[in-house]
C-alpha atoms as a PDB file:
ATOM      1  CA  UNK A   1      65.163  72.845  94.744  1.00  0.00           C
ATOM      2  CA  UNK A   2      67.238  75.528  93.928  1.00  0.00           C
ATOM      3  CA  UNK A   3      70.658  74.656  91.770  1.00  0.00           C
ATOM      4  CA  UNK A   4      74.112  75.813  92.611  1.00  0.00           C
ATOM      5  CA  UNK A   5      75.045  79.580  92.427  1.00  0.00           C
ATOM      6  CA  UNK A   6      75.507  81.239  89.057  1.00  0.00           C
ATOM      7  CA  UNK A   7      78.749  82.681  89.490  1.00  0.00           C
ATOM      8  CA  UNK A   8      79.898  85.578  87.055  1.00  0.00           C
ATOM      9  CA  UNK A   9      83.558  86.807  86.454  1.00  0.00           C
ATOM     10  CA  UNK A  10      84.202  90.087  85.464  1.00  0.00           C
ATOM     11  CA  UNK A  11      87.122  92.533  85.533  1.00  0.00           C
ATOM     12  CA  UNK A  12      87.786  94.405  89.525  1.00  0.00           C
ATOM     13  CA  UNK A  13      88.077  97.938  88.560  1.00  0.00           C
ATOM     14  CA  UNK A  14      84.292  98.900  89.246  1.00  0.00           C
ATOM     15  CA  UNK A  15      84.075  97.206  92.694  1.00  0.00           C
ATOM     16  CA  UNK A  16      86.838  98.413  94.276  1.00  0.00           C
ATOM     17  CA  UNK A  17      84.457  99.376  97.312  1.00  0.00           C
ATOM     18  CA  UNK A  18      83.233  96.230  97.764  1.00  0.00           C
ATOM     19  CA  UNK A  19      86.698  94.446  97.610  1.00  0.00           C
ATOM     20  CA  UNK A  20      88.010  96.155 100.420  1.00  0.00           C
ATOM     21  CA  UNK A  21      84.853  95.083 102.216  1.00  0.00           C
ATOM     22  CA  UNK A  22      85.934  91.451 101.581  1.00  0.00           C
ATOM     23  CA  UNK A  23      89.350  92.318 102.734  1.00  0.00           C
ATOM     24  CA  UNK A  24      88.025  93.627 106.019  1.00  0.00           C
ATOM     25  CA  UNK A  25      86.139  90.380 106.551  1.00  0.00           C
ATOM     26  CA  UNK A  26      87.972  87.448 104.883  1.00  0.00           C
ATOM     27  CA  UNK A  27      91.479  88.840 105.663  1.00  0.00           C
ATOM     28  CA  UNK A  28      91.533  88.733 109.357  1.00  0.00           C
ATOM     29  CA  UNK A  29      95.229  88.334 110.263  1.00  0.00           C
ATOM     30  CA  UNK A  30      96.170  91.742 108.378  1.00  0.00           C
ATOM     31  CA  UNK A  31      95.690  94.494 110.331  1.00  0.00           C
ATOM     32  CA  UNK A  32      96.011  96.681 107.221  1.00  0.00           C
ATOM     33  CA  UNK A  33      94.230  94.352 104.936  1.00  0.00           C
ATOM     34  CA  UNK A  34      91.652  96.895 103.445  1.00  0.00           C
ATOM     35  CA  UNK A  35      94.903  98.728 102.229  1.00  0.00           C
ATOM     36  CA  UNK A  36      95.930  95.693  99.971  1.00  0.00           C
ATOM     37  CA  UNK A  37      93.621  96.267  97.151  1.00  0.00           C
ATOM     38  CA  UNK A  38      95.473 100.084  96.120  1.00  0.00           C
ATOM     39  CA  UNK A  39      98.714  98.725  96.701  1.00  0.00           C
ATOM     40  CA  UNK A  40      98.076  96.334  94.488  1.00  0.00           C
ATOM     41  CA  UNK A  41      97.057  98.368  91.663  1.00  0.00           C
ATOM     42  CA  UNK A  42     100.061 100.337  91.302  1.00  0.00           C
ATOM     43  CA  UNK A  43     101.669  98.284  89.139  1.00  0.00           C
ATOM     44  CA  UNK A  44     100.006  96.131  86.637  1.00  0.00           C
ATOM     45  CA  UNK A  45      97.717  92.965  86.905  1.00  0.00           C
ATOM     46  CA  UNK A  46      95.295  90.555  86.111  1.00  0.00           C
ATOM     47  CA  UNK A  47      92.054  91.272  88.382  1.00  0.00           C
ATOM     48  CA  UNK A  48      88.693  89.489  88.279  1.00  0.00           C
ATOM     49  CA  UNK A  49      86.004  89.658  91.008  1.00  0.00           C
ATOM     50  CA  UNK A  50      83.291  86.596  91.284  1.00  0.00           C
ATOM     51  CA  UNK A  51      79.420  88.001  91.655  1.00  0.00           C
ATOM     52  CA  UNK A  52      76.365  86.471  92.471  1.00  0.00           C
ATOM     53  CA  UNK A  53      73.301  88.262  91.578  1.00  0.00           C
ATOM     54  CA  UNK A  54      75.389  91.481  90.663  1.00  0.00           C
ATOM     55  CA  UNK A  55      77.146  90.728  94.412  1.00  0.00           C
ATOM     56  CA  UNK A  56      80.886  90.891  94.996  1.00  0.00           C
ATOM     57  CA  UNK A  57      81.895  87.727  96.400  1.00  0.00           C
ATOM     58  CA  UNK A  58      85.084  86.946  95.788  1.00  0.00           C
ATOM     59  CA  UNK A  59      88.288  88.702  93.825  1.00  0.00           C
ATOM     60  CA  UNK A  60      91.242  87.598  92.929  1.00  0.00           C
ATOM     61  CA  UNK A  61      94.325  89.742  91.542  1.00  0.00           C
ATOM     62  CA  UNK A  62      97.378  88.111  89.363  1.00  0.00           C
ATOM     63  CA  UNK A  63     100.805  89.307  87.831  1.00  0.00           C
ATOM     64  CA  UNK A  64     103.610  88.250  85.504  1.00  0.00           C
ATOM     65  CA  UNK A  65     107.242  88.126  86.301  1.00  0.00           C
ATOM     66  CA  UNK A  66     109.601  90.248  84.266  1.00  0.00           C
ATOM     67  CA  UNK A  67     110.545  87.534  81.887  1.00  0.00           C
ATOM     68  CA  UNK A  68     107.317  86.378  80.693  1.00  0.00           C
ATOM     69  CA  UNK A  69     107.299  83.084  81.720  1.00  0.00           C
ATOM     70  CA  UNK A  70     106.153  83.067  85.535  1.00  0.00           C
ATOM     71  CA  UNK A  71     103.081  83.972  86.876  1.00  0.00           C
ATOM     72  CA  UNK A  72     101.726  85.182  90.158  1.00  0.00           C
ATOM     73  CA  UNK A  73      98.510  84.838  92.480  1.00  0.00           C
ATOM     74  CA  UNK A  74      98.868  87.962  93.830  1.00  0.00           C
ATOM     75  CA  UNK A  75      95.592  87.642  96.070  1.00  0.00           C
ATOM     76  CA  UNK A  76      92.440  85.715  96.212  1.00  0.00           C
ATOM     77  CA  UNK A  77      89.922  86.465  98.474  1.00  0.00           C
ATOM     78  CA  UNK A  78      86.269  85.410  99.227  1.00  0.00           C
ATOM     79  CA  UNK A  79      83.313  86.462 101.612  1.00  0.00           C
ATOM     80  CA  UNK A  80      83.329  84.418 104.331  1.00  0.00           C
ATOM     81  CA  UNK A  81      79.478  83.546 104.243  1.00  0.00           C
ATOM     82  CA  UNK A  82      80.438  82.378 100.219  1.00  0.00           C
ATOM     83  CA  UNK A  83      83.728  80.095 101.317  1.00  0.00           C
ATOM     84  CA  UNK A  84      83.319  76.482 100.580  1.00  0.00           C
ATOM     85  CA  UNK A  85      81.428  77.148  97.344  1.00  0.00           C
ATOM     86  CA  UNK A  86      83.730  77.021  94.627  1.00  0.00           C
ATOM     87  CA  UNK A  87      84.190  80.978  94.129  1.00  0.00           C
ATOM     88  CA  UNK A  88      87.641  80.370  95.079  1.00  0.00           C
ATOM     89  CA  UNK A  89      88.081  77.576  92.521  1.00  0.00           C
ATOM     90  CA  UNK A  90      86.714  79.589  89.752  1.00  0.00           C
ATOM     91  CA  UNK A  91      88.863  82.871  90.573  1.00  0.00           C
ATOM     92  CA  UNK A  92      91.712  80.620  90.658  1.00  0.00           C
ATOM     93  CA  UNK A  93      91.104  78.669  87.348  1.00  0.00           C
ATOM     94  CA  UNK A  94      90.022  82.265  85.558  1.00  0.00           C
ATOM     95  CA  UNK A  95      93.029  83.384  86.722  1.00  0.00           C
ATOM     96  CA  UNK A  96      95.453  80.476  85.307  1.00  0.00           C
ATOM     97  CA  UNK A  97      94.108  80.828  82.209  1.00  0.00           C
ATOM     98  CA  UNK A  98      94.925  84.265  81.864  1.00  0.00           C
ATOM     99  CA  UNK A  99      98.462  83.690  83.145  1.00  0.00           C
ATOM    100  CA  UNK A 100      99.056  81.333  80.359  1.00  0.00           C
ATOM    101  CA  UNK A 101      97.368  83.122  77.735  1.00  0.00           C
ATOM    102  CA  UNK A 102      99.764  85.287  78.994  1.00  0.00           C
ATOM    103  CA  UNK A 103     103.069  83.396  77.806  1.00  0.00           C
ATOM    104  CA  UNK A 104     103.330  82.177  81.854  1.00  0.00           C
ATOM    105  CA  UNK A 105     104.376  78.476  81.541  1.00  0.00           C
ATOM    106  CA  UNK A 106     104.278  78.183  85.457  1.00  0.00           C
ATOM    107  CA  UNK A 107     102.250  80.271  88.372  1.00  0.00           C
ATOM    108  CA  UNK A 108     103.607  80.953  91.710  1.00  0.00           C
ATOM    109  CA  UNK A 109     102.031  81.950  95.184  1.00  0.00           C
ATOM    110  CA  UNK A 110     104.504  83.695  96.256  1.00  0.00           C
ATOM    111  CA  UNK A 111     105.233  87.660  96.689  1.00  0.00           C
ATOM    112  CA  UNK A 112     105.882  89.371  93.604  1.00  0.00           C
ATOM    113  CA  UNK A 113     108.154  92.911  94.549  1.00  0.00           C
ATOM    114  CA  UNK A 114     108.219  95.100  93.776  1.00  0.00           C
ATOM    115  CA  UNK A 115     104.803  95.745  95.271  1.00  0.00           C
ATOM    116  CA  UNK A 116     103.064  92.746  96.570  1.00  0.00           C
ATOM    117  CA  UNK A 117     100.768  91.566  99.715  1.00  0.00           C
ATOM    118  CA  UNK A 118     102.202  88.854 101.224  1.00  0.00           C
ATOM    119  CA  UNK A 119     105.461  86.367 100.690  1.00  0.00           C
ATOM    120  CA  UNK A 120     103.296  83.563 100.431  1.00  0.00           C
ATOM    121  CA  UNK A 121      99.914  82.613 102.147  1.00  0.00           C
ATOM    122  CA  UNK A 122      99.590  82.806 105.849  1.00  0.00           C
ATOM    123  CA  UNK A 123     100.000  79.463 107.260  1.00  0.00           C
ATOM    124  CA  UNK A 124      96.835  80.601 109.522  1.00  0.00           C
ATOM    125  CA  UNK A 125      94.631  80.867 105.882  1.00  0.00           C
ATOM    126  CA  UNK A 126      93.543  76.935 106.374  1.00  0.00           C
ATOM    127  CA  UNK A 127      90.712  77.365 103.291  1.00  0.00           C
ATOM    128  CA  UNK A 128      93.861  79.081 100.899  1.00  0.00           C
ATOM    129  CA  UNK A 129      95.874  76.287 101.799  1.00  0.00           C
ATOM    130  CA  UNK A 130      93.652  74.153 101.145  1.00  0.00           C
ATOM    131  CA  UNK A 131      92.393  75.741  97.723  1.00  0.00           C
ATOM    132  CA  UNK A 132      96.099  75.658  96.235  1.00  0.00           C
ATOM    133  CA  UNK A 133      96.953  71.836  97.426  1.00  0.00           C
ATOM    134  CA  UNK A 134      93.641  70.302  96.680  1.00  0.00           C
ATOM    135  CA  UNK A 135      94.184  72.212  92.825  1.00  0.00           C
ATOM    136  CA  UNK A 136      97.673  70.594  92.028  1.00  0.00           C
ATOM    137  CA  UNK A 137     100.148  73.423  93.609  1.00  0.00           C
ATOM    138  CA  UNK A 138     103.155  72.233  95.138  1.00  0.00           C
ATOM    139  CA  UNK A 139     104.873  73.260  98.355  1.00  0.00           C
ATOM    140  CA  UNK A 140     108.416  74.975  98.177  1.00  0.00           C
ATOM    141  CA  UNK A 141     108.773  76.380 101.255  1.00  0.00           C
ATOM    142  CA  UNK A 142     108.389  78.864 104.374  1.00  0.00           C
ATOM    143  CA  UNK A 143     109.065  82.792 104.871  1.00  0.00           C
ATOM    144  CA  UNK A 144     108.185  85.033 107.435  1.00  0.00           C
ATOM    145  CA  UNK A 145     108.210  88.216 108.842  1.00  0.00           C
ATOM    146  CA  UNK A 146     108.870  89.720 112.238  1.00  0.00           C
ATOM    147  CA  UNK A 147     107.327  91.896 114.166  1.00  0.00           C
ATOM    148  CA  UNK A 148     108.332  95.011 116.521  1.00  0.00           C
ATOM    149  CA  UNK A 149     107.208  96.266 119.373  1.00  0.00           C
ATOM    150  CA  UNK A 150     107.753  99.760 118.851  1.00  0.00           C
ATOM    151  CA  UNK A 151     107.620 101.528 122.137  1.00  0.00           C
ATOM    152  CA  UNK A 152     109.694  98.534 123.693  1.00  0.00           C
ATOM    153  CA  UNK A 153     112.643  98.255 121.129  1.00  0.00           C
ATOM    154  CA  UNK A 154     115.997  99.917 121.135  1.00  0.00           C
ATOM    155  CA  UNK A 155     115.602 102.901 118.863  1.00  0.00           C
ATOM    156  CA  UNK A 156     118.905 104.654 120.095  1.00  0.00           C
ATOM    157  CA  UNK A 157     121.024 105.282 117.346  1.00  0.00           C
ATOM    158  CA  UNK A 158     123.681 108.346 118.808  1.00  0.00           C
ATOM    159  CA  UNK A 159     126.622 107.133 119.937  1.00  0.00           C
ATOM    160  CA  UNK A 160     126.736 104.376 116.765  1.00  0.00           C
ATOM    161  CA  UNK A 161     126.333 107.318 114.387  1.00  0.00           C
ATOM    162  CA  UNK A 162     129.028 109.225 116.359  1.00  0.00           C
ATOM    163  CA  UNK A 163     131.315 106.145 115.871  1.00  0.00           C
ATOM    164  CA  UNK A 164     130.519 106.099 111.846  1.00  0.00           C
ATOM    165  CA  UNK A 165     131.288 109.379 111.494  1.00  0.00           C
ATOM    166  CA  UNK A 166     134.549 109.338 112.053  1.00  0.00           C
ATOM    167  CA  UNK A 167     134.603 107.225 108.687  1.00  0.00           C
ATOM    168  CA  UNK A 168     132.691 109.657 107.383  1.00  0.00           C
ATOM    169  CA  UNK A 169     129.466 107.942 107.242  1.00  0.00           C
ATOM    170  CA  UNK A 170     126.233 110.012 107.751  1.00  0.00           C
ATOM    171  CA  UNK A 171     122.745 109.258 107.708  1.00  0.00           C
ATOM    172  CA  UNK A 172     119.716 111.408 106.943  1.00  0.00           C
ATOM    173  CA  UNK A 173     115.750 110.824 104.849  1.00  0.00           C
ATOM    174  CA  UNK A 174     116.026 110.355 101.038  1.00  0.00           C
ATOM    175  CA  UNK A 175     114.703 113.182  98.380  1.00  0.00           C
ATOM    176  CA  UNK A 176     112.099 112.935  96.246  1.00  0.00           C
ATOM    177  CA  UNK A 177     114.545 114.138  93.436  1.00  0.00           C
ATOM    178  CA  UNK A 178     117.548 111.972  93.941  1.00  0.00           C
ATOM    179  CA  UNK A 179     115.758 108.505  93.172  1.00  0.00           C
ATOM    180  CA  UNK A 180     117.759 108.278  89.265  1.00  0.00           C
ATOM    181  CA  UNK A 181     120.835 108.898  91.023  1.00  0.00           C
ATOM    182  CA  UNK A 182     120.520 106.383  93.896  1.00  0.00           C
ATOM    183  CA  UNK A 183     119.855 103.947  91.161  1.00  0.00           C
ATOM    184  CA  UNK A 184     123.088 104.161  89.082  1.00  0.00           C
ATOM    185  CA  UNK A 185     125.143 104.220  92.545  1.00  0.00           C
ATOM    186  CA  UNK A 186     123.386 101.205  93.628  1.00  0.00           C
ATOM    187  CA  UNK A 187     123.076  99.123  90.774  1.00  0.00           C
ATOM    188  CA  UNK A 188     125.885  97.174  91.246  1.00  0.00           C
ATOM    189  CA  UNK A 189     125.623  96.012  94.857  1.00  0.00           C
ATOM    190  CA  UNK A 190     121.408  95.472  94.536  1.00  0.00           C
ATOM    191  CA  UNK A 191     119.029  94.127  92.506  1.00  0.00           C
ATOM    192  CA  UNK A 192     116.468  95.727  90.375  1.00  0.00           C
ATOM    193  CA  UNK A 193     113.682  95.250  92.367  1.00  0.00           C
ATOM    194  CA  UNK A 194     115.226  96.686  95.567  1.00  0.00           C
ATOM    195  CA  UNK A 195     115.864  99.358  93.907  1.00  0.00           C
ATOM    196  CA  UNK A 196     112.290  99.728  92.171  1.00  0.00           C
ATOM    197  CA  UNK A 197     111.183  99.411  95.635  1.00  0.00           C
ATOM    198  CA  UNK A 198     113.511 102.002  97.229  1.00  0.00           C
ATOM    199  CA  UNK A 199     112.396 104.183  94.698  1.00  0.00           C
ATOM    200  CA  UNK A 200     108.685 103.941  94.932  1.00  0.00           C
ATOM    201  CA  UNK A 201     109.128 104.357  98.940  1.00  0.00           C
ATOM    202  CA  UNK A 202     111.023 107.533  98.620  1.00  0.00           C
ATOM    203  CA  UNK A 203     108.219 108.751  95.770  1.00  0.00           C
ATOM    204  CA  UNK A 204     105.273 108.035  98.082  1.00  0.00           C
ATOM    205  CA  UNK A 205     103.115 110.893 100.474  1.00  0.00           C
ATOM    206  CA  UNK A 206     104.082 108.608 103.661  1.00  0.00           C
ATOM    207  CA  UNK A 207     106.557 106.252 103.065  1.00  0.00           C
ATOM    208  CA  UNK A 208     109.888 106.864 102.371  1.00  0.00           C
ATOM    209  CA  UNK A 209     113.883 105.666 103.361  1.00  0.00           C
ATOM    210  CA  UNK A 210     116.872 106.859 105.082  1.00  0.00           C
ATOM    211  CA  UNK A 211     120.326 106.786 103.774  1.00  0.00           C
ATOM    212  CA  UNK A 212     123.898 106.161 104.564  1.00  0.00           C
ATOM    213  CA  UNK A 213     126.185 108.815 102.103  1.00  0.00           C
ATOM    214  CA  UNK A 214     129.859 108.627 102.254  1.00  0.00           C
ATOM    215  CA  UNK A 215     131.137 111.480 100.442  1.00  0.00           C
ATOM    216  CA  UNK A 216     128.482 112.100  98.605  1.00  0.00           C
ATOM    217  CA  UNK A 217     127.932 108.330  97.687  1.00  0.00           C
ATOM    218  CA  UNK A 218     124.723 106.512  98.995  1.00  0.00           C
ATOM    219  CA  UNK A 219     126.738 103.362 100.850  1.00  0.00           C
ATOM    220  CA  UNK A 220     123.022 101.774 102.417  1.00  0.00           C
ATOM    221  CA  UNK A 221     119.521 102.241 102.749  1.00  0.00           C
ATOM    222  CA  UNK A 222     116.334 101.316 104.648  1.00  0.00           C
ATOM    223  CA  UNK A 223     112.858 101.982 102.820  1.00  0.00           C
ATOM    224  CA  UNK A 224     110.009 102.400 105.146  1.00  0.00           C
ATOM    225  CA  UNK A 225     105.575 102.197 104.327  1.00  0.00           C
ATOM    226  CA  UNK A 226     105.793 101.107 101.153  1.00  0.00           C
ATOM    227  CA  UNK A 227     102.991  98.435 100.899  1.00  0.00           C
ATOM    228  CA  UNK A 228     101.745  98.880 104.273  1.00  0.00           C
ATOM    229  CA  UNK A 229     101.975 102.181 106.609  1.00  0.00           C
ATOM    230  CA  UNK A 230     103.946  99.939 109.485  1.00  0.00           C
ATOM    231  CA  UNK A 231     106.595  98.052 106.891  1.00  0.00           C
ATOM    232  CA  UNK A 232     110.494  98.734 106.691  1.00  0.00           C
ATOM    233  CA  UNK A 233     112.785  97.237 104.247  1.00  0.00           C
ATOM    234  CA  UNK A 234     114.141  96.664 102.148  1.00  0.00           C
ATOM    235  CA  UNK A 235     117.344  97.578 104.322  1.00  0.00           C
ATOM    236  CA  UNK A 236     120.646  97.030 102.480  1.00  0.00           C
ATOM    237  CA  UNK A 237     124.359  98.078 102.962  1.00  0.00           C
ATOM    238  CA  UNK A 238     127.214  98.362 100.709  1.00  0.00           C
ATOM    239  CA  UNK A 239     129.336  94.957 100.870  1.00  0.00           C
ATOM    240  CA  UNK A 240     132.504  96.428 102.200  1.00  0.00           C
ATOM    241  CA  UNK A 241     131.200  98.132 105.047  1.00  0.00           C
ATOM    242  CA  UNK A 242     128.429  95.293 106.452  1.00  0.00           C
ATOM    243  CA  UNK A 243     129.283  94.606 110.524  1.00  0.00           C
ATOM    244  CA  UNK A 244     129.920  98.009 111.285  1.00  0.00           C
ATOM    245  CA  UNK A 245     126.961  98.486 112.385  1.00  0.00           C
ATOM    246  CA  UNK A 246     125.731 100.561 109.161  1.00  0.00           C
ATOM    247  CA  UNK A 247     122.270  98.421 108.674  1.00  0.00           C
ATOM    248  CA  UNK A 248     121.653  98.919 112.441  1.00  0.00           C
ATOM    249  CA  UNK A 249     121.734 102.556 112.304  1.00  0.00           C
ATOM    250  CA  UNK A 250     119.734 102.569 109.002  1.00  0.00           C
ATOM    251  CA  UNK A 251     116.814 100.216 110.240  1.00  0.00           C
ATOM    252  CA  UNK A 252     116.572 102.142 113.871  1.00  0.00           C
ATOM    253  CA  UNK A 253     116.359 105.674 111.940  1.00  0.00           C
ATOM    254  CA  UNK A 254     112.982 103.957 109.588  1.00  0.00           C
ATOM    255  CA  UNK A 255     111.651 102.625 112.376  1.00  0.00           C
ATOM    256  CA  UNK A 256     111.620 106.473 114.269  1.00  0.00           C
ATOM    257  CA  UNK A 257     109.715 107.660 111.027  1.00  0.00           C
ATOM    258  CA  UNK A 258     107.165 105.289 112.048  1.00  0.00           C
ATOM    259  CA  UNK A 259     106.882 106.413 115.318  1.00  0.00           C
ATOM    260  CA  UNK A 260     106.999 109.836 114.539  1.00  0.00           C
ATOM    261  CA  UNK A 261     103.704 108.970 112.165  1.00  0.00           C
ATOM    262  CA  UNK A 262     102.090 107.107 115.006  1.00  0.00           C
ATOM    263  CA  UNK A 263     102.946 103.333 114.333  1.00  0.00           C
ATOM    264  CA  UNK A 264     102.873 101.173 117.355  1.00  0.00           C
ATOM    265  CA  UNK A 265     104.455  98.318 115.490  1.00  0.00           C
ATOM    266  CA  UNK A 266     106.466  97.707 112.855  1.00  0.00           C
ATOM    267  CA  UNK A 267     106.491  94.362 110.708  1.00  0.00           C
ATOM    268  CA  UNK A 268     109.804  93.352 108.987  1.00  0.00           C
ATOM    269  CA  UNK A 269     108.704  91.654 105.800  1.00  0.00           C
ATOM    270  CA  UNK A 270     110.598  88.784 104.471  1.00  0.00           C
ATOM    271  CA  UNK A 271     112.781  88.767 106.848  1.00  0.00           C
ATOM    272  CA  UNK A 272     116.277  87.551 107.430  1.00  0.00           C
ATOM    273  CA  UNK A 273     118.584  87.156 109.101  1.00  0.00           C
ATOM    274  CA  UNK A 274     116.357  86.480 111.494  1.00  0.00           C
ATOM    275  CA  UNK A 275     119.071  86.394 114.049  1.00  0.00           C
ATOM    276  CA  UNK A 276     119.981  90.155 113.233  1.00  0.00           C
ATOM    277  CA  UNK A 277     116.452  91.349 113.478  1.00  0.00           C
ATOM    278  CA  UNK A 278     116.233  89.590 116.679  1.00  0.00           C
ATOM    279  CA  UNK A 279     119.466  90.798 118.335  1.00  0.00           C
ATOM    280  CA  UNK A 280     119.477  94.364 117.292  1.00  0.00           C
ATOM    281  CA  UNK A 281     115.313  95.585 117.636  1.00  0.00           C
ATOM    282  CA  UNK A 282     114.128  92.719 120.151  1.00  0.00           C
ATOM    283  CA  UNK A 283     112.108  91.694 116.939  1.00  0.00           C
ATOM    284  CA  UNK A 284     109.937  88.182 117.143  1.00  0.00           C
ATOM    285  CA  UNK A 285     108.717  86.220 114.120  1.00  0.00           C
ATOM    286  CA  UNK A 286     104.841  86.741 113.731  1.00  0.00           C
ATOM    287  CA  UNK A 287     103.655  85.567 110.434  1.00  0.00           C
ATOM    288  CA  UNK A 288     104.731  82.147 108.673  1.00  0.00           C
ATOM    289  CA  UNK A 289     103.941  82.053 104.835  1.00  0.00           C
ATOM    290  CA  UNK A 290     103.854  79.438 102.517  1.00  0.00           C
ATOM    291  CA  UNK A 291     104.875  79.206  99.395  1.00  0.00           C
ATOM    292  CA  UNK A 292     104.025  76.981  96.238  1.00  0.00           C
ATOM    293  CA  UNK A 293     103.758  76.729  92.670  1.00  0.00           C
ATOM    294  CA  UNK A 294     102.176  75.007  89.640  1.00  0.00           C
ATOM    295  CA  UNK A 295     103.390  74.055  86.306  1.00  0.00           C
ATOM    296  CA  UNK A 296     100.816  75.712  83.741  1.00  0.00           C
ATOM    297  CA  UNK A 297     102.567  73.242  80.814  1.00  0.00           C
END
């Protein structure tokens, strides 16, 4: 009688290949799931994949927050045919113990922005729920994201730009070269990382952000494709000009890049208000995420 599975961790960067295989079968809600893995990588984290017999299957990738003293599951994945049989559990453990070598003194599932997969774990991921509460994480909440119909939504954006105008409010796609100077203007309405993110959208081959400039000052924004091809947001407008319809304008005009680059949907990460969403694109909440996190102490 054979004994339980010898199961050997070692770092992700030579099976990237057979990752995005796992992603294609384990993640089966996310449409764009095999794109995860790259996204990932552009910033810097923890990665281990689990093999059996020299076999991907399992991975897991982690991250630490900016002051040192929160970690992240990032993502955590395993073949469906291997689920059940503690690859999970070991990915996750390996991965705790790096976090707190780290300096982490507590690890969150929970997204991790600049550049991240998910807000939480899809409510719809019953054997990642179950991995996290059945190893000691505790629940903190919900987020979600919404969802757009494309060709059904109301894209029209003339006759509010027309209006803005005449308080000299224009809108038009970011440059590649402009990304230090959007930073200083914004820094003082936004936070760093919607600004990382901004910036990284308006660097990338196909993502990228319109603007709203009022002379010659960048007054909101609306990032579009940066960690999946269908994304927009993050969407923000200067304090003293939210409710005049600046954000509505801004989101419309990203969501027309995506149709231009033949998106049928669009997915609204994060989102909220939901109500605003809702009212101005017809948009409906699609994915519920939950969020938890463990004391490493």
């Amino acid at each position: 009688m054979s004994g339980p599975p010898t199961i050997v961790l070692r770092p992700i960067s030579a099976d990237l290949d057979a990752v995005k295989r796992i992603c294609m079968t384990a993640l089966t809600e996310d449409h764009y799931a095999t794109h995860l893995p790259a996204t990932l990588l552009r910033t810097l984290r923890h990665t281990f994949s689990a093999t059996v017999d020299n076999e991907v299957v399992g991975f897991c990738f982690g991250s630490v927050g900016a002051d040192g003293t929160e970690g992240f599951i990032d993502l955590i994945a395993v073949a469906p045919v291997w689920q059940g049989r503690n690859v999970g559990g070991r990915l996750l453990v390996a991965l705790e113990e790096r976090l707190h070598e780290s300096g982490c003194r507590v690890v969150r599932v929970a997204g991790h922005p600049p550049v991240y997969a998910w807000p939480g774990v899809d409510h719809r991921y019953t054997r990642a729920i179950c991995l996290f509460e059945g190893t000691g994480y505790r629940r903190d909440g919900v987020e979600v994201n919404m969802r757009v119909q494309l060709e059904r939504s109301r894209l029209h954006t003339k006759a509010d730009e027309q209006r803005l105008a005449r308080s000299k409010i224009s809108f038009r796609r970011a440059r590649t070269d402009e990304t230090d100077e959007l930073r200083e203007q914004l820094a003082r309405d936004w936070k760093a990382d919607w600004l990382t993110e901004l910036a990284m959208a308006i660097a990338g081959s196909r993502s990228g952000a319109v603007l709203a400039m009022r002379h010659e000052t960048c007054v909101g924004f609306c990032a579009y494709g940066l960690n999946r091809p269908n994304e927009v947001g993050p969407l923000g407008t200067a304090p003293a000009l939210q409710r005049r319809g600046v954000g509505t304008v801004l989101i419309r005009r990203a969501m027309k890049e995506l149709v231009a680059q033949g998106e049928p949907v669009a997915e609204i990460p994060w989102a909220g208000p939901l109500s605003f969403f809702a009212r101005t694109l017809g948009a409906h909440v699609n994915r519920v995420f939950v969020t938890y996190h463990k004391s490493l102490a």
